[in-house]
PDB file of N, CA and C in Angstrom:
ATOM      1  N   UNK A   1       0.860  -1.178   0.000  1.00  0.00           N
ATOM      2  CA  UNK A   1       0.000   0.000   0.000  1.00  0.00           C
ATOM      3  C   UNK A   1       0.903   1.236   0.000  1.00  0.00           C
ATOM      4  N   UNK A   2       0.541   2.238  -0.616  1.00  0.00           N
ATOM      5  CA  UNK A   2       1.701   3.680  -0.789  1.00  0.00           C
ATOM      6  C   UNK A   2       1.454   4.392   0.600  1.00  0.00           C
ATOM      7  N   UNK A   3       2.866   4.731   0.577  1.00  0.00           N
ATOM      8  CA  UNK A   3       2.811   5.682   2.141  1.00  0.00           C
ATOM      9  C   UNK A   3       2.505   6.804   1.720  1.00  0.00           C
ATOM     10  N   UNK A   4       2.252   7.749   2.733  1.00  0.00           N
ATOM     11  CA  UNK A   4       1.618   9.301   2.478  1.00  0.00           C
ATOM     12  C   UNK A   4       1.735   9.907   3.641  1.00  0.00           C
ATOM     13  N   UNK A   5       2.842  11.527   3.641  1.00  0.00           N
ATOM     14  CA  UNK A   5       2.588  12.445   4.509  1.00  0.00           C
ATOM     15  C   UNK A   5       2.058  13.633   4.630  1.00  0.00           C
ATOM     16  N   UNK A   6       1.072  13.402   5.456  1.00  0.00           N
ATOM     17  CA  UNK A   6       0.036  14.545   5.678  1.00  0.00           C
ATOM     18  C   UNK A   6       0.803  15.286   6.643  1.00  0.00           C
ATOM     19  N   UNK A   7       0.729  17.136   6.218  1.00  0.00           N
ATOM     20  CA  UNK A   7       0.856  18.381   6.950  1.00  0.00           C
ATOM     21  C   UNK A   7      -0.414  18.786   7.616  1.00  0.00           C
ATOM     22  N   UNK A   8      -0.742  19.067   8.478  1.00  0.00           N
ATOM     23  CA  UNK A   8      -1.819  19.805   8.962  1.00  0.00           C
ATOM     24  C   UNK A   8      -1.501  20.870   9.655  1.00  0.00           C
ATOM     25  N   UNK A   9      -2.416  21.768   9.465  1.00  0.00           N
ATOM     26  CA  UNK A   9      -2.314  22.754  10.591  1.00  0.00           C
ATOM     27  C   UNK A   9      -3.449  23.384  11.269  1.00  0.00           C
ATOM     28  N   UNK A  10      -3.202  23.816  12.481  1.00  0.00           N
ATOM     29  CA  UNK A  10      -4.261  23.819  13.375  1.00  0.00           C
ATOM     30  C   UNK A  10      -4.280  25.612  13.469  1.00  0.00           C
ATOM     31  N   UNK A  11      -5.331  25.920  13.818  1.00  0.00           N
ATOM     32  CA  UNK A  11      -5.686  27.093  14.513  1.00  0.00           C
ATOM     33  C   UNK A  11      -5.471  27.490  16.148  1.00  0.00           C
ATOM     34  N   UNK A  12      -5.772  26.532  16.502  1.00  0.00           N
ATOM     35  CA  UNK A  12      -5.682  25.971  17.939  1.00  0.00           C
ATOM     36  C   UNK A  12      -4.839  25.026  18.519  1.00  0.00           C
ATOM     37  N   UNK A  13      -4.322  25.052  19.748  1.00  0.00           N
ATOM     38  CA  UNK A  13      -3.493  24.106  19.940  1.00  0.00           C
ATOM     39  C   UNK A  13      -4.462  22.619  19.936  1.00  0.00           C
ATOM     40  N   UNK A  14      -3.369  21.529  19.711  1.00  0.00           N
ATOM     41  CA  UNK A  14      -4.018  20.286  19.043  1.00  0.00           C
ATOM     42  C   UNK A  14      -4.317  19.483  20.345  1.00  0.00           C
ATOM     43  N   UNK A  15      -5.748  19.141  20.868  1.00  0.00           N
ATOM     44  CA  UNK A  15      -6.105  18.079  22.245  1.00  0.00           C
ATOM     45  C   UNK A  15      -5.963  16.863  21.469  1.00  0.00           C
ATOM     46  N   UNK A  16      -4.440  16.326  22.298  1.00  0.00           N
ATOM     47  CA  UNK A  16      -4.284  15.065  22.261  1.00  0.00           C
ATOM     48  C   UNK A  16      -4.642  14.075  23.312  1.00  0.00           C
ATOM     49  N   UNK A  17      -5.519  12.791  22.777  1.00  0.00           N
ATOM     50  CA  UNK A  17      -5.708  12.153  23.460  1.00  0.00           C
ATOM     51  C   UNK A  17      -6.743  11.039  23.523  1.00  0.00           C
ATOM     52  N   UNK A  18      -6.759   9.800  23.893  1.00  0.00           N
ATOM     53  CA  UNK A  18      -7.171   8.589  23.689  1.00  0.00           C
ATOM     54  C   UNK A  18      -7.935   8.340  22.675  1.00  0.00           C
ATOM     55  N   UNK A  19      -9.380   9.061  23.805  1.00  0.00           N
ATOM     56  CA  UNK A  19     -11.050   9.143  23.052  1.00  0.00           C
ATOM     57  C   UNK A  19     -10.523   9.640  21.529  1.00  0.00           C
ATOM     58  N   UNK A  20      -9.782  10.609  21.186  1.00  0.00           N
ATOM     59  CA  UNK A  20      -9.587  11.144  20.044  1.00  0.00           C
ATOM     60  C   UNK A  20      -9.418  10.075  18.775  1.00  0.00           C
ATOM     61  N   UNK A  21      -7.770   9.897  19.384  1.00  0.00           N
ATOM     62  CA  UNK A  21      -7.224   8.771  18.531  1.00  0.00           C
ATOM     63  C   UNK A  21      -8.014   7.544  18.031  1.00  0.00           C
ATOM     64  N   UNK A  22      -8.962   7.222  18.828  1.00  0.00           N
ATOM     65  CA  UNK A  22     -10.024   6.030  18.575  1.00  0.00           C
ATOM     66  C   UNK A  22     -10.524   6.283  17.527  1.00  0.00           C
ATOM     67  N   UNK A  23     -11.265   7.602  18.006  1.00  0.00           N
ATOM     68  CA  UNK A  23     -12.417   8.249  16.992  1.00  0.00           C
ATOM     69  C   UNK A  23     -11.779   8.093  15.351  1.00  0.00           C
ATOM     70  N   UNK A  24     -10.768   9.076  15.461  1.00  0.00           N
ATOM     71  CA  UNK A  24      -9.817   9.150  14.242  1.00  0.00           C
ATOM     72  C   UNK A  24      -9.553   7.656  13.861  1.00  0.00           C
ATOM     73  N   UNK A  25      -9.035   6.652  14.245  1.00  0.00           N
ATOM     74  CA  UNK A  25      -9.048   5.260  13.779  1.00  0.00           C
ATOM     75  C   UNK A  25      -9.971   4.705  13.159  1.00  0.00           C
ATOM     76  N   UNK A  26     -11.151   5.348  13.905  1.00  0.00           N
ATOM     77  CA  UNK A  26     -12.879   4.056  13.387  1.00  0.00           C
ATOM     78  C   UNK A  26     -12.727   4.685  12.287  1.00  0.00           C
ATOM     79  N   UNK A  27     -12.830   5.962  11.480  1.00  0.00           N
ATOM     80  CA  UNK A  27     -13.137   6.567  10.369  1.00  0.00           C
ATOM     81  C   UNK A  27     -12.564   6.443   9.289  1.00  0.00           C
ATOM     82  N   UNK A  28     -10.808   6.049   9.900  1.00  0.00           N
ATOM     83  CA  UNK A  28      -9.648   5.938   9.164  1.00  0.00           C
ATOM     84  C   UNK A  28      -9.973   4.637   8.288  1.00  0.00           C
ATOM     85  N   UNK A  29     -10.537   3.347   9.890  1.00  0.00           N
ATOM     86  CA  UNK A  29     -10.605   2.159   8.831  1.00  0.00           C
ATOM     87  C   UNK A  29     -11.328   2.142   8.076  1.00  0.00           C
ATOM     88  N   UNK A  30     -12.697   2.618   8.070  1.00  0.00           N
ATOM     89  CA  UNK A  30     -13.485   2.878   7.271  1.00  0.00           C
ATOM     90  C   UNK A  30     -13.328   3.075   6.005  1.00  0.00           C
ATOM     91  N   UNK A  31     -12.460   4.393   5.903  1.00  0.00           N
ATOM     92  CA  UNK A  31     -11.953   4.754   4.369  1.00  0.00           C
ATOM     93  C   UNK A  31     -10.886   3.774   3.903  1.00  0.00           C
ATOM     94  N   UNK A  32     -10.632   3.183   4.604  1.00  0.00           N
ATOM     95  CA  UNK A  32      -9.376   1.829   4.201  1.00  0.00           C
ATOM     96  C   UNK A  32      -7.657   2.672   4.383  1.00  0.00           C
ATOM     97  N   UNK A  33      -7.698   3.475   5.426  1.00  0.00           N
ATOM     98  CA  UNK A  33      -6.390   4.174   5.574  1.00  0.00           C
ATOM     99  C   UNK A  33      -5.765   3.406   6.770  1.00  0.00           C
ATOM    100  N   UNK A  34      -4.402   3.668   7.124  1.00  0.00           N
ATOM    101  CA  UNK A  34      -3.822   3.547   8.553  1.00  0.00           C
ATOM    102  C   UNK A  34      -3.052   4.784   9.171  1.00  0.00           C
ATOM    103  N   UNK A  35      -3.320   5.224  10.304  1.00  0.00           N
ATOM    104  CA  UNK A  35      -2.458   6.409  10.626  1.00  0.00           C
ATOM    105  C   UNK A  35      -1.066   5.257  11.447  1.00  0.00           C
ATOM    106  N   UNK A  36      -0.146   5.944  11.253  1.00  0.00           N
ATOM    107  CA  UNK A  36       1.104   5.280  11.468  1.00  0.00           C
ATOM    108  C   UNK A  36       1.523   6.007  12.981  1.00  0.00           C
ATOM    109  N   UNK A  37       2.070   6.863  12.840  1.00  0.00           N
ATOM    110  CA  UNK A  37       2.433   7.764  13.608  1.00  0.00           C
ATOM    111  C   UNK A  37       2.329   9.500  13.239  1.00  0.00           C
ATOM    112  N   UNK A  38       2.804  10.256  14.084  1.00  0.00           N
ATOM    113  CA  UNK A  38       2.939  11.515  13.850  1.00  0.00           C
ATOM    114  C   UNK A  38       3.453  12.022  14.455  1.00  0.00           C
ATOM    115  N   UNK A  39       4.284  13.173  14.100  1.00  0.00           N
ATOM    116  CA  UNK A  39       5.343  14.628  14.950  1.00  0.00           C
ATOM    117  C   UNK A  39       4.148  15.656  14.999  1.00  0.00           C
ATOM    118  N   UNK A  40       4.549  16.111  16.269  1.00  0.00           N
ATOM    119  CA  UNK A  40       3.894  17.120  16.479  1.00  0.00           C
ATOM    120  C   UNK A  40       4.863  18.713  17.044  1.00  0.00           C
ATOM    121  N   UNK A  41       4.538  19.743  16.680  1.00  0.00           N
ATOM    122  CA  UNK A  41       4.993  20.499  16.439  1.00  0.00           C
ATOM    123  C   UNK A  41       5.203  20.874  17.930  1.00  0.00           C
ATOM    124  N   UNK A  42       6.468  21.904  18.530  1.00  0.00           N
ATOM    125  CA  UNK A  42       6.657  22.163  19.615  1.00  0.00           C
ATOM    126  C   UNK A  42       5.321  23.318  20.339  1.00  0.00           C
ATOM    127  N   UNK A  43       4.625  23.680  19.554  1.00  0.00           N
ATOM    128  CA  UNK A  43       3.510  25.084  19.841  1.00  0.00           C
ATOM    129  C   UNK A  43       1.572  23.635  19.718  1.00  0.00           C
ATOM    130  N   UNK A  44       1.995  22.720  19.384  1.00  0.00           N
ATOM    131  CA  UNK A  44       1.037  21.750  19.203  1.00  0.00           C
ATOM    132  C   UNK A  44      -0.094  22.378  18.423  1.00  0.00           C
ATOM    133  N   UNK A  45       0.443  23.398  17.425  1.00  0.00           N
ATOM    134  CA  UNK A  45      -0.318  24.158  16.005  1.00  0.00           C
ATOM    135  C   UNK A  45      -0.236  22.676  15.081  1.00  0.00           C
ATOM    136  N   UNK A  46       1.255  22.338  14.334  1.00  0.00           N
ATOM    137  CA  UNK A  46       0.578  21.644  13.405  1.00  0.00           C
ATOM    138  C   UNK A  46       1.435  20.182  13.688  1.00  0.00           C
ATOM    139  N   UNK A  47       0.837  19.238  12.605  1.00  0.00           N
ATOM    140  CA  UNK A  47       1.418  17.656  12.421  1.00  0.00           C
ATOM    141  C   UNK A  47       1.840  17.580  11.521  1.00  0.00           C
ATOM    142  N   UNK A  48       2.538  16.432  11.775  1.00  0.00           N
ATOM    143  CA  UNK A  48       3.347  15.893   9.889  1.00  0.00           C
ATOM    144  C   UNK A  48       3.109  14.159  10.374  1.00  0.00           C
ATOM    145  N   UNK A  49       2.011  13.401   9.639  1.00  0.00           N
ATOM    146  CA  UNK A  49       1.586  12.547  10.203  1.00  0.00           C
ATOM    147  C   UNK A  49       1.895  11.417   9.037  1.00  0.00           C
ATOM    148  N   UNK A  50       1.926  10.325   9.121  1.00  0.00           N
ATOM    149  CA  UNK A  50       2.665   9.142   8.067  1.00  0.00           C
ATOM    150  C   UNK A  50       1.444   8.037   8.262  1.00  0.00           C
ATOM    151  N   UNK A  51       0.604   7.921   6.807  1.00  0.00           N
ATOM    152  CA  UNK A  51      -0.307   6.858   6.530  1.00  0.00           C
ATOM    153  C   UNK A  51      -0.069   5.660   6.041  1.00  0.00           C
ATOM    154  N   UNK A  52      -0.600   4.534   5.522  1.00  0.00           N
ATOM    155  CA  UNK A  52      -0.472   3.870   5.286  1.00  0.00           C
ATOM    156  C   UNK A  52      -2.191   4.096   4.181  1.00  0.00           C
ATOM    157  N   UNK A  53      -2.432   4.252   2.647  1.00  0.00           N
ATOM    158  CA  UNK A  53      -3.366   4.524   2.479  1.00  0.00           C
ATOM    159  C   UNK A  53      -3.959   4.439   0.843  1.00  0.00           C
ATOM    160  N   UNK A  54      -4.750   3.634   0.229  1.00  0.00           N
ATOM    161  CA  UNK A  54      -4.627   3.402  -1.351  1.00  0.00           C
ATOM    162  C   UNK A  54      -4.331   4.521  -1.858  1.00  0.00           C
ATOM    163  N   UNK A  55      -4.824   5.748  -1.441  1.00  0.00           N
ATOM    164  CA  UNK A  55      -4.672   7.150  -2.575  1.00  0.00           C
ATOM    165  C   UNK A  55      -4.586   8.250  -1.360  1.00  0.00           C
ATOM    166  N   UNK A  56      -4.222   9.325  -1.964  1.00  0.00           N
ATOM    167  CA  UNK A  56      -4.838  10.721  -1.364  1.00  0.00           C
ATOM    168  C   UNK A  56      -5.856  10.695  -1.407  1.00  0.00           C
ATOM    169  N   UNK A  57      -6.723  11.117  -1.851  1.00  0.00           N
ATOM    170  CA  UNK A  57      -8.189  11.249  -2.199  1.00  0.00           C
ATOM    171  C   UNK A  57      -9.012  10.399  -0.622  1.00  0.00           C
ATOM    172  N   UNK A  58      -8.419   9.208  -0.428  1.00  0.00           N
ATOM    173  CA  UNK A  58      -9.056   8.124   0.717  1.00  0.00           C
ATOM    174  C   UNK A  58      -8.540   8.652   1.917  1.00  0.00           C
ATOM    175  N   UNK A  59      -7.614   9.766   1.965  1.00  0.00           N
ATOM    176  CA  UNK A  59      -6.677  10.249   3.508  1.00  0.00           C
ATOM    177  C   UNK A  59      -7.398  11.654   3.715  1.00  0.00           C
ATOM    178  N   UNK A  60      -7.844  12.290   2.667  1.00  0.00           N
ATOM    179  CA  UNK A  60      -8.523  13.444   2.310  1.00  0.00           C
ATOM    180  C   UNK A  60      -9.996  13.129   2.419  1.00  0.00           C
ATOM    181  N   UNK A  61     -10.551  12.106   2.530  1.00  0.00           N
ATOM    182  CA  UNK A  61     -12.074  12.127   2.642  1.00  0.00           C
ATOM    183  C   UNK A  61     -11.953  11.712   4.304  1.00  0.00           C
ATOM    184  N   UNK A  62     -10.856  10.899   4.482  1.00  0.00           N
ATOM    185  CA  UNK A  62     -11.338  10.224   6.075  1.00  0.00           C
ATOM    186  C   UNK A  62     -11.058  11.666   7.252  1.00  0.00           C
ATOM    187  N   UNK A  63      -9.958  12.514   7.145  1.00  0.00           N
ATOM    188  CA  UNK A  63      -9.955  13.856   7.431  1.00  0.00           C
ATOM    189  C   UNK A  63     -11.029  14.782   7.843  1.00  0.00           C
ATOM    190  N   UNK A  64     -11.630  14.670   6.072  1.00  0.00           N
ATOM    191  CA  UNK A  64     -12.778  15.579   6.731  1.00  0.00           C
ATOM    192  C   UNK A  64     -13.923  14.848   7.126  1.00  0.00           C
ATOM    193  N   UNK A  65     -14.179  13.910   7.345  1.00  0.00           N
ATOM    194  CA  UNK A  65     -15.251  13.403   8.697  1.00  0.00           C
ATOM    195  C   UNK A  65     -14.545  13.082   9.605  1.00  0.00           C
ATOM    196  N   UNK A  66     -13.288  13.213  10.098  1.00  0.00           N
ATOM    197  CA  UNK A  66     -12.937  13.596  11.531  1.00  0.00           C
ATOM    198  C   UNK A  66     -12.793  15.259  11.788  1.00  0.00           C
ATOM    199  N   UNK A  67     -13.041  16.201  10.676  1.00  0.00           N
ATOM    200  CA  UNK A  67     -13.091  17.000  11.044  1.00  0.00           C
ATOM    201  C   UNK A  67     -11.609  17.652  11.619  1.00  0.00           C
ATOM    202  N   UNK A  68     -10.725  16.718  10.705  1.00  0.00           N
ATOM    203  CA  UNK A  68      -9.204  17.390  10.246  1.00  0.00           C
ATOM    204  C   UNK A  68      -8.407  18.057   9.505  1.00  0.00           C
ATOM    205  N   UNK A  69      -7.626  19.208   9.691  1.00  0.00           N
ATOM    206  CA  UNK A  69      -7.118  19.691   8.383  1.00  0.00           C
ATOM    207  C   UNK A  69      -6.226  18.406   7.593  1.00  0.00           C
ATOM    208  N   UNK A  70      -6.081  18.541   6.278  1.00  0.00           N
ATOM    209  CA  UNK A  70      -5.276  17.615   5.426  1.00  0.00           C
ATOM    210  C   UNK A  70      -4.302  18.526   4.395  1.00  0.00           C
ATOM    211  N   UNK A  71      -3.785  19.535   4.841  1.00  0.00           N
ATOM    212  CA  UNK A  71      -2.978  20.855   3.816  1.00  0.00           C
ATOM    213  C   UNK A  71      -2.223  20.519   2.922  1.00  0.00           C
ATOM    214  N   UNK A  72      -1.634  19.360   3.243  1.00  0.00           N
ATOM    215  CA  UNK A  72      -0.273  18.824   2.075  1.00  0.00           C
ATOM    216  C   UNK A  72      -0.791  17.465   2.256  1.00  0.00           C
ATOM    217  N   UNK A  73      -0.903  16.832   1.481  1.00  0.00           N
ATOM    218  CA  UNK A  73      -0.588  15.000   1.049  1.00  0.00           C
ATOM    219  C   UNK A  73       0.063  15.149  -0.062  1.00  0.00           C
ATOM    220  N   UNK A  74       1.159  14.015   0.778  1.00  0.00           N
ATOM    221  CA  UNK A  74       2.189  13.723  -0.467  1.00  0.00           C
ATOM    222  C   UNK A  74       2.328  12.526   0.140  1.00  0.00           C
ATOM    223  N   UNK A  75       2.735  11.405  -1.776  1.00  0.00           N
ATOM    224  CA  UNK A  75       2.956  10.244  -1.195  1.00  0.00           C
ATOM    225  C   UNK A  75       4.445   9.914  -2.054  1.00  0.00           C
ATOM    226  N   UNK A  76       4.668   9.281  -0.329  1.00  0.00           N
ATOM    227  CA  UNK A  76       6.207   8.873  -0.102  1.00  0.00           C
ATOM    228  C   UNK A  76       6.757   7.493  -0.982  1.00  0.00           C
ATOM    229  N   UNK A  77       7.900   7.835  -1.868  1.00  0.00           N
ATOM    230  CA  UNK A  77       8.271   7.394  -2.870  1.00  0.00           C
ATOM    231  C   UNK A  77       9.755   6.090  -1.960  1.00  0.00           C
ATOM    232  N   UNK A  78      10.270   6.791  -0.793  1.00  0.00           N
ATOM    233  CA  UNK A  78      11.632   6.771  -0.476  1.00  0.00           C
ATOM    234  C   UNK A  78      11.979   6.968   0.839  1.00  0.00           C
ATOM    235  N   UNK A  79      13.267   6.432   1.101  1.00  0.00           N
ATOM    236  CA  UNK A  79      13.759   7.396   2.277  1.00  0.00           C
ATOM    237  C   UNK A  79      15.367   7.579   1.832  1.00  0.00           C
ATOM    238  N   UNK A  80      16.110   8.419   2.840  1.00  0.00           N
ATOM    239  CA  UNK A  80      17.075   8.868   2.691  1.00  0.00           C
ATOM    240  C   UNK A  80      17.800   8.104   4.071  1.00  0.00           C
ATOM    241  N   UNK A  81      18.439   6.923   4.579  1.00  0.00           N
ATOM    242  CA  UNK A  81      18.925   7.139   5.551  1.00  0.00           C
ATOM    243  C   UNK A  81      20.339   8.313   6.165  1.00  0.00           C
ATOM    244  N   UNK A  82      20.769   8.571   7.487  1.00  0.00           N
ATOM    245  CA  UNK A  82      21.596   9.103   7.676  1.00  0.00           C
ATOM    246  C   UNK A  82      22.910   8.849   7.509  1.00  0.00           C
ATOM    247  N   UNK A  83      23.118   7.065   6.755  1.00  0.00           N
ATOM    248  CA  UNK A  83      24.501   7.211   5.617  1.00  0.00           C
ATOM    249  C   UNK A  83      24.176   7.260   4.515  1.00  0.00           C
ATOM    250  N   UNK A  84      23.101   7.741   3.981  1.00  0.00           N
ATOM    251  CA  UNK A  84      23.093   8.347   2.269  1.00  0.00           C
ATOM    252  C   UNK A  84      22.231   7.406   1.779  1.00  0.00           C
ATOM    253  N   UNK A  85      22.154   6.313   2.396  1.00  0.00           N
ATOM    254  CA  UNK A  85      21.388   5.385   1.430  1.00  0.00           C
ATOM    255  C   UNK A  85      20.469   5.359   1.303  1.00  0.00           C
ATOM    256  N   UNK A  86      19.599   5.258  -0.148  1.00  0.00           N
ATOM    257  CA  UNK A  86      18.400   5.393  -0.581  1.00  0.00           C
ATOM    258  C   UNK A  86      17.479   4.225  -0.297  1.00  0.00           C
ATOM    259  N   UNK A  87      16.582   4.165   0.114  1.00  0.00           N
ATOM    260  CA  UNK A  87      16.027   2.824   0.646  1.00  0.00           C
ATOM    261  C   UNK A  87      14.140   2.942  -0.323  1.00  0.00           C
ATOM    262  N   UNK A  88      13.889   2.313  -1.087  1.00  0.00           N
ATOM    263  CA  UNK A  88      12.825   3.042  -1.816  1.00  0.00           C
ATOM    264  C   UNK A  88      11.509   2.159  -0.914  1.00  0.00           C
ATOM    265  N   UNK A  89      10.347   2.623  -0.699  1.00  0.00           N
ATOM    266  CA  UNK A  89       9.278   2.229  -0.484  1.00  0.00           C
ATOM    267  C   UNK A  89       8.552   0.631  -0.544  1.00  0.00           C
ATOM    268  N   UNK A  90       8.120   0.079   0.534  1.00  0.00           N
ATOM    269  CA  UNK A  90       7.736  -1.294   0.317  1.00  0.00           C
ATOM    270  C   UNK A  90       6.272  -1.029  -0.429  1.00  0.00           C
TER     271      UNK A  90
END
């Protein structure tokens, strides 16, 4: 399945926490996505969050019925490790 990182940004600082994450999961599976993990910003304004997900379009619909921003999707081709090596996408 193609990886994908979503930018978001918040207006408000971001309430993290359990009940949330659930919520965000039921909807996620629904659309057939996985949230992986995510960084969160030191001001808890925005995320840079890593899916697991058939398309944009399926990370972008499950979003907005959680009632999330989705500002950037991009899907991840690669990585770069920290000795240079290119490691491309399963």
């Amino acid at each position: 399945m193609p990886l994908f990182m979503i930018e978001r940004n918040y207006a408000e600082m971001l309430d993290v926490n359990e009940a949330n994450a659930e919520r965000i999961n039921l909807i996620n599976d629904d659309e057939g996505v996985s949230w992986l993990y995510s960084f969160l910003s030191a001001d808890l304004r925005k995320t840079y969050c890593l899916y697991d997900a058939p398309s944009a379009e399926a990370i972008i619909r499950a979003a907005s019925r959680a009632g999330l921003p989705a500002d950037v999707v991009v899907e991840i081709n690669g990585k770069v490790l920290a000795n240079g090596t290119l490691v491309a996408a399963a």
